[in-house]
Every structure is written in structure tokens, then in C-alpha cells.
PDB file of N, CA and C in Angstrom:
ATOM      1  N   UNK A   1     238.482   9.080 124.798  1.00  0.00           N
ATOM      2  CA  UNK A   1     237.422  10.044 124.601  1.00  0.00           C
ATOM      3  C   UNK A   1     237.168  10.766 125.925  1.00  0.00           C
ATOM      4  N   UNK A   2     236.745  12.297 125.643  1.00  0.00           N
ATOM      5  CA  UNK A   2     236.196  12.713 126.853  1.00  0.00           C
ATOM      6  C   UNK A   2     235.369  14.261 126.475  1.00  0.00           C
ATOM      7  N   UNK A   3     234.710  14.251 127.846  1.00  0.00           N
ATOM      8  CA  UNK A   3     233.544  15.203 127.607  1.00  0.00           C
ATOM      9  C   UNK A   3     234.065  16.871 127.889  1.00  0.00           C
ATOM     10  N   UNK A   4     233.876  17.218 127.201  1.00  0.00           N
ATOM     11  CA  UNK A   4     234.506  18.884 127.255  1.00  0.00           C
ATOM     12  C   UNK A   4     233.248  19.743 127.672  1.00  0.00           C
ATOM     13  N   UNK A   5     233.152  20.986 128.333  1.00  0.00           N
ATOM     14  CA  UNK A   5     232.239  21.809 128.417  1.00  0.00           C
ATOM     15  C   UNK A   5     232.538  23.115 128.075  1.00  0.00           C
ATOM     16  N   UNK A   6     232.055  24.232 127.888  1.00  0.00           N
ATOM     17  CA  UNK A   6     232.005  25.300 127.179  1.00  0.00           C
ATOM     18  C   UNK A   6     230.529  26.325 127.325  1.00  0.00           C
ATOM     19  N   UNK A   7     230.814  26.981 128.480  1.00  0.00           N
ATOM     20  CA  UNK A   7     229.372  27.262 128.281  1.00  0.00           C
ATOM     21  C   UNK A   7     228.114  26.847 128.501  1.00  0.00           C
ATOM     22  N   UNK A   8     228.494  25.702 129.075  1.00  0.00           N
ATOM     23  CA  UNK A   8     227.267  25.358 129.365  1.00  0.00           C
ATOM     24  C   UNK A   8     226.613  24.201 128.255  1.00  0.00           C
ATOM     25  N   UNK A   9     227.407  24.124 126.780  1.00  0.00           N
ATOM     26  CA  UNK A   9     227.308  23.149 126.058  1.00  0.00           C
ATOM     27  C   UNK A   9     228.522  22.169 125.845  1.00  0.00           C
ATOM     28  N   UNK A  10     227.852  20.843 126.170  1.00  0.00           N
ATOM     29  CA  UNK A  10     228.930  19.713 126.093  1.00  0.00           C
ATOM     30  C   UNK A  10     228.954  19.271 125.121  1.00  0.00           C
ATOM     31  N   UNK A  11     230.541  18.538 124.992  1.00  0.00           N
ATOM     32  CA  UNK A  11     230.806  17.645 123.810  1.00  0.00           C
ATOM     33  C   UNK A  11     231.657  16.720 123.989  1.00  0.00           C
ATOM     34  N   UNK A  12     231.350  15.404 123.652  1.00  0.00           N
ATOM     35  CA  UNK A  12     232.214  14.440 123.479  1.00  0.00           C
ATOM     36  C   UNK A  12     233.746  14.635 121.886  1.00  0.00           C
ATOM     37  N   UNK A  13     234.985  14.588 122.550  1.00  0.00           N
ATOM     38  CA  UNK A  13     236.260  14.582 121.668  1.00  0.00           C
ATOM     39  C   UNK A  13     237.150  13.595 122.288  1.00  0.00           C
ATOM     40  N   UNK A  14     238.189  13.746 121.390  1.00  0.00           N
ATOM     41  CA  UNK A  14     238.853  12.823 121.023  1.00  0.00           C
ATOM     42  C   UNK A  14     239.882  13.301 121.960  1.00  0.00           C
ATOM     43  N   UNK A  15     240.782  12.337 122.532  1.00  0.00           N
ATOM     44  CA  UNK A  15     241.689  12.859 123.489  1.00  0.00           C
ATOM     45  C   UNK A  15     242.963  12.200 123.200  1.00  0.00           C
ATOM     46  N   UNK A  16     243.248  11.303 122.051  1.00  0.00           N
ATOM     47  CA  UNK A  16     244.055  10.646 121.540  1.00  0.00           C
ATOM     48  C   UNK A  16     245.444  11.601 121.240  1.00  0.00           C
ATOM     49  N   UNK A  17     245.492  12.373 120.628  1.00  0.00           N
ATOM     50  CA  UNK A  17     246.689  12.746 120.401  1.00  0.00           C
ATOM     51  C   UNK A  17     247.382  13.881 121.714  1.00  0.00           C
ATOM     52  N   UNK A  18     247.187  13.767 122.998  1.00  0.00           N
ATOM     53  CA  UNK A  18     247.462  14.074 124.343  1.00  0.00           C
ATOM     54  C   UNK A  18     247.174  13.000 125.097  1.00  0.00           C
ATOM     55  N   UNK A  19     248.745  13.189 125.938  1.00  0.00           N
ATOM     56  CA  UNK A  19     248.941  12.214 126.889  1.00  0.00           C
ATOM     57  C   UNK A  19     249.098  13.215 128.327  1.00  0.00           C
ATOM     58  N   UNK A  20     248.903  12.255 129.262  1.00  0.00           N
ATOM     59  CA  UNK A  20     248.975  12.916 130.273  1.00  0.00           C
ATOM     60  C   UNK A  20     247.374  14.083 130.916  1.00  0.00           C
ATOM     61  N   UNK A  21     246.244  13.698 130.568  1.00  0.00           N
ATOM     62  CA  UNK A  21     245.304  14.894 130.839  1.00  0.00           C
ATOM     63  C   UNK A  21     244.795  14.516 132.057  1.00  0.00           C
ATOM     64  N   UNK A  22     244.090  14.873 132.754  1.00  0.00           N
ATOM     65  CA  UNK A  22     243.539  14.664 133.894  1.00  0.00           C
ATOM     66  C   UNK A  22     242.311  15.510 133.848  1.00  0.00           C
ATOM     67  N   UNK A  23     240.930  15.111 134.797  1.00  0.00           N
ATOM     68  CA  UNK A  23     239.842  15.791 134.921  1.00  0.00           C
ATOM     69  C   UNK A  23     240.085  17.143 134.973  1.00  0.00           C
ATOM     70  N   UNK A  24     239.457  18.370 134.551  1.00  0.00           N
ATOM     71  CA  UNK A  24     239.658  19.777 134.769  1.00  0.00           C
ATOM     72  C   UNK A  24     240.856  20.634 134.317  1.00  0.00           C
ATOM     73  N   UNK A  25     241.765  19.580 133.691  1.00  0.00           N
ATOM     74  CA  UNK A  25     242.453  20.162 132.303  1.00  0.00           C
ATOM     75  C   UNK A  25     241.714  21.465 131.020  1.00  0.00           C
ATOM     76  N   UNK A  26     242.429  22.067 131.240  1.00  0.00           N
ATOM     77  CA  UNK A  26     241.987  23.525 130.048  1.00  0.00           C
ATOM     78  C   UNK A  26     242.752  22.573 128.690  1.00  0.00           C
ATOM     79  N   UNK A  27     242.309  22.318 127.548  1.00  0.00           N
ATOM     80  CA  UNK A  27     242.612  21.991 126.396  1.00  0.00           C
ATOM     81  C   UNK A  27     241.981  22.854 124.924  1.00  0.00           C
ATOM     82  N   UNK A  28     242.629  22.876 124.181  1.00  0.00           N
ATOM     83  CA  UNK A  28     242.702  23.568 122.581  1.00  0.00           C
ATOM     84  C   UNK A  28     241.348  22.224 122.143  1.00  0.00           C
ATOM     85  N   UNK A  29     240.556  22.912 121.385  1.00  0.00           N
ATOM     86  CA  UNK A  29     240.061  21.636 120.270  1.00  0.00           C
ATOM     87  C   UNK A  29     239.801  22.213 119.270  1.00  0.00           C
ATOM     88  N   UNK A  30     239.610  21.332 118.555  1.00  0.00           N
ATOM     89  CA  UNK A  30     239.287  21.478 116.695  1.00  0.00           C
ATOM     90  C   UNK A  30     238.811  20.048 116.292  1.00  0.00           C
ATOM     91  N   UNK A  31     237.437  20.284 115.361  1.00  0.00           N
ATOM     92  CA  UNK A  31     236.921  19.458 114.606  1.00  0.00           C
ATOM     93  C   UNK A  31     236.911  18.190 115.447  1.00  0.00           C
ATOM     94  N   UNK A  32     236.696  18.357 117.225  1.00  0.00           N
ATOM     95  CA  UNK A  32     236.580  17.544 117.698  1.00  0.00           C
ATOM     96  C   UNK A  32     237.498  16.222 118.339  1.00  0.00           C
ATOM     97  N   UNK A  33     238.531  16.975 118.128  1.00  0.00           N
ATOM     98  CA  UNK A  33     240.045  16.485 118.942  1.00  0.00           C
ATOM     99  C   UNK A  33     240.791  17.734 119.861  1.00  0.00           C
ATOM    100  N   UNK A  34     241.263  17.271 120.879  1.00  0.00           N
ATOM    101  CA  UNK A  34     241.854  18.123 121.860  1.00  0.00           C
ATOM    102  C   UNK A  34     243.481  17.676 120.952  1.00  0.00           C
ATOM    103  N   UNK A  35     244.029  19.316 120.682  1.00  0.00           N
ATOM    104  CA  UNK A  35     245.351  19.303 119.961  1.00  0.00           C
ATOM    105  C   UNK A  35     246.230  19.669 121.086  1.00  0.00           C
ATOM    106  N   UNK A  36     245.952  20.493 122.086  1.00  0.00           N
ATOM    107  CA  UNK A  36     246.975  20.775 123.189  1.00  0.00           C
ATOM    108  C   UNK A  36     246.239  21.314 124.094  1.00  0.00           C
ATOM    109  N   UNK A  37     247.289  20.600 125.022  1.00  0.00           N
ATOM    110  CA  UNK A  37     246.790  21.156 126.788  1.00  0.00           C
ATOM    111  C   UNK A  37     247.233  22.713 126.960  1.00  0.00           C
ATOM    112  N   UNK A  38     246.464  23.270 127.516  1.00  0.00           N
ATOM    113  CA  UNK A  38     247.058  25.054 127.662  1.00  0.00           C
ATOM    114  C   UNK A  38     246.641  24.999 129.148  1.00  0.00           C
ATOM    115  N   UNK A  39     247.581  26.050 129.930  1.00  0.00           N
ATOM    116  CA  UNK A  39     247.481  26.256 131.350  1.00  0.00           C
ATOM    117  C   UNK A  39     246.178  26.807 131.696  1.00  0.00           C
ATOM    118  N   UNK A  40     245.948  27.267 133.178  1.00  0.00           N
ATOM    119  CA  UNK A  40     244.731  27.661 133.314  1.00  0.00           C
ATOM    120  C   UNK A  40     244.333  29.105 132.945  1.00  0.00           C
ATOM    121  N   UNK A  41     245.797  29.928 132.755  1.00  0.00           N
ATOM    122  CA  UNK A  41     245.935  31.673 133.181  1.00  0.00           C
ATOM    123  C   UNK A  41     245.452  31.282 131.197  1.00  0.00           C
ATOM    124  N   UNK A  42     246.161  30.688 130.619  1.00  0.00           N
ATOM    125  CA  UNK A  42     245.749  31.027 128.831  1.00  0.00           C
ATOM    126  C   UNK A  42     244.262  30.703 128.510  1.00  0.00           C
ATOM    127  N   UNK A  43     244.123  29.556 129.077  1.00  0.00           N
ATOM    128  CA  UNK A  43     242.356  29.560 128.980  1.00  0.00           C
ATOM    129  C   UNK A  43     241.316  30.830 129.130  1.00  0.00           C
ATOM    130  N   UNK A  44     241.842  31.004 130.723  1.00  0.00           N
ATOM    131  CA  UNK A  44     241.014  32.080 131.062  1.00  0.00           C
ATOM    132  C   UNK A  44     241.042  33.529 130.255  1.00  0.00           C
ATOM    133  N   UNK A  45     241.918  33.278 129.587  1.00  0.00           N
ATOM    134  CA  UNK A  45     242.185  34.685 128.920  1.00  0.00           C
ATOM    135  C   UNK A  45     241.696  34.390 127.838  1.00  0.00           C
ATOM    136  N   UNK A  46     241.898  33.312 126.871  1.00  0.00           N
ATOM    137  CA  UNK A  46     240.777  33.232 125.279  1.00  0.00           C
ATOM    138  C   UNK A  46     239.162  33.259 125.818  1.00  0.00           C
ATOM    139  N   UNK A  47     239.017  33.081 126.845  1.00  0.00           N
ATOM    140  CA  UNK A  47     237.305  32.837 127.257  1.00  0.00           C
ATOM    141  C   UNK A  47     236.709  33.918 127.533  1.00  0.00           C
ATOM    142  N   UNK A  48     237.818  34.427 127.773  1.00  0.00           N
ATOM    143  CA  UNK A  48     237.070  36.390 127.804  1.00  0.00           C
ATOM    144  C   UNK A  48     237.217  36.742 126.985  1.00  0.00           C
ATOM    145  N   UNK A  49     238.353  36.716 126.207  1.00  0.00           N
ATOM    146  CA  UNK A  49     238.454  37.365 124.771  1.00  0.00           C
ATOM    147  C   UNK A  49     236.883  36.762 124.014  1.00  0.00           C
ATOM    148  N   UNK A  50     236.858  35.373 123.809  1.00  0.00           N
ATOM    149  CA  UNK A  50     235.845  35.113 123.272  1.00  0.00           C
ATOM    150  C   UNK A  50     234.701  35.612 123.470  1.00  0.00           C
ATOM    151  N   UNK A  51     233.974  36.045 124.890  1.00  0.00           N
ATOM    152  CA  UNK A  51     233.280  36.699 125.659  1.00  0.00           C
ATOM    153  C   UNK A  51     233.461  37.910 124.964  1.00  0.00           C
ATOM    154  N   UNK A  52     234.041  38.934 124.882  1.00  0.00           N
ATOM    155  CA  UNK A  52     234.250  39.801 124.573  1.00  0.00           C
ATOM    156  C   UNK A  52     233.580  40.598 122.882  1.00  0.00           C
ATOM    157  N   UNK A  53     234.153  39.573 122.371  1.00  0.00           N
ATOM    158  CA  UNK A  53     233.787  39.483 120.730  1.00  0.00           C
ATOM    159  C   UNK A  53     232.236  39.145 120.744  1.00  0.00           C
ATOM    160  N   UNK A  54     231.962  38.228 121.700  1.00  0.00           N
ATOM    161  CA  UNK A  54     230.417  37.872 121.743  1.00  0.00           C
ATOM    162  C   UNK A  54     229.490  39.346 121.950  1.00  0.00           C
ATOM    163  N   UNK A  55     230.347  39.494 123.306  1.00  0.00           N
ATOM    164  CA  UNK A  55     229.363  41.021 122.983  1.00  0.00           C
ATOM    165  C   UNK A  55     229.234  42.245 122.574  1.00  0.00           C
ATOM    166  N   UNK A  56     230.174  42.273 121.748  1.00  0.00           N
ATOM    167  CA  UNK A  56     230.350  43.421 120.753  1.00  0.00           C
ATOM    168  C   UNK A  56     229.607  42.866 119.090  1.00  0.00           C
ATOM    169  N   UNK A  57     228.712  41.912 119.449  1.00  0.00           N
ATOM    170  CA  UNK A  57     228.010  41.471 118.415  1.00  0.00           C
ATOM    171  C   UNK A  57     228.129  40.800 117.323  1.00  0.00           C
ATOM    172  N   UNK A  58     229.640  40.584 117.310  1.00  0.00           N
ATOM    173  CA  UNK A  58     230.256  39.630 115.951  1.00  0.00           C
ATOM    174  C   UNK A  58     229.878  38.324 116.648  1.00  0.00           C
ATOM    175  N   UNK A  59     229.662  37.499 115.267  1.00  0.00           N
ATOM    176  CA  UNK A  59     229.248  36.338 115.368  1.00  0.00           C
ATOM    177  C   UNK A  59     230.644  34.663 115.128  1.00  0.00           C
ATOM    178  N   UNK A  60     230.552  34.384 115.564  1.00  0.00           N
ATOM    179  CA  UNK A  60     231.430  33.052 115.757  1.00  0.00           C
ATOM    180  C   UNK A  60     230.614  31.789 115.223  1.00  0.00           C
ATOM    181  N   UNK A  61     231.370  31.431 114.231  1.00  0.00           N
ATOM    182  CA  UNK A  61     230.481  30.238 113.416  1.00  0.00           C
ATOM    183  C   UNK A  61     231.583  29.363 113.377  1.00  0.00           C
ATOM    184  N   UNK A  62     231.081  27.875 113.536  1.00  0.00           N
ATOM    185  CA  UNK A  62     232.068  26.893 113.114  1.00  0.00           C
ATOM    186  C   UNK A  62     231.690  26.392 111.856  1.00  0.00           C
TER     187      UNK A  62
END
């Protein structure tokens, strides 16, 4: 298990199906499992995208 952040909101997931992670790893999740490790340059780029969509007013629901 380990604690993910996002914004400023944390969450405890599942880290079971990745080997190899280390503190400050960029990782994929869903429904509360990390599915894959992604580099730092791909992170940074969905987090703006996400950013992005945020403020053009569409809404993001899980």
C-alpha cells in the first residue's frame, strides 16, 4: 500500500500489481490501484492537460 497525492488530496492505493516503485514515482491509478509507473515528462503533461480541462469548466467525475 501507499499514499498518493494529487492536488493536494491524498489517498491510500494499492501498489500490488507494480514492482520496483520508489518514493516520488509518477504512477497511473484506477479504482484505487496503481496500474503503471509513467515517467516524470508524461505525468507532467496529463496534469496540465487535466488542469486545463479544469479550467475551461468541464467537469471530471469519478
Amino acid at each position: 500500500m501507499a499514499i498518493v497525492s494529487i492536488d493536494g488530496v491524498s489517498m491510500e492505493i494499492s501498489i500490488a500489481l507494480i514492482d520496483d516503485l520508489a518514493v516520488g514515482d509518477y504512477v497511473l491509478v484506477h479504482v484505487g490501484y496503481a496500474l503503471a509507473k509513467i515517467d516524470p515528462a508524461e505525468a507532467k503533461r496529463t496534469l496540465e492537460l487535466l488542469q486545463e480541462l479544469g479550467s475551461a469548466g468541464l467537469e471530471i467525475r469519478s
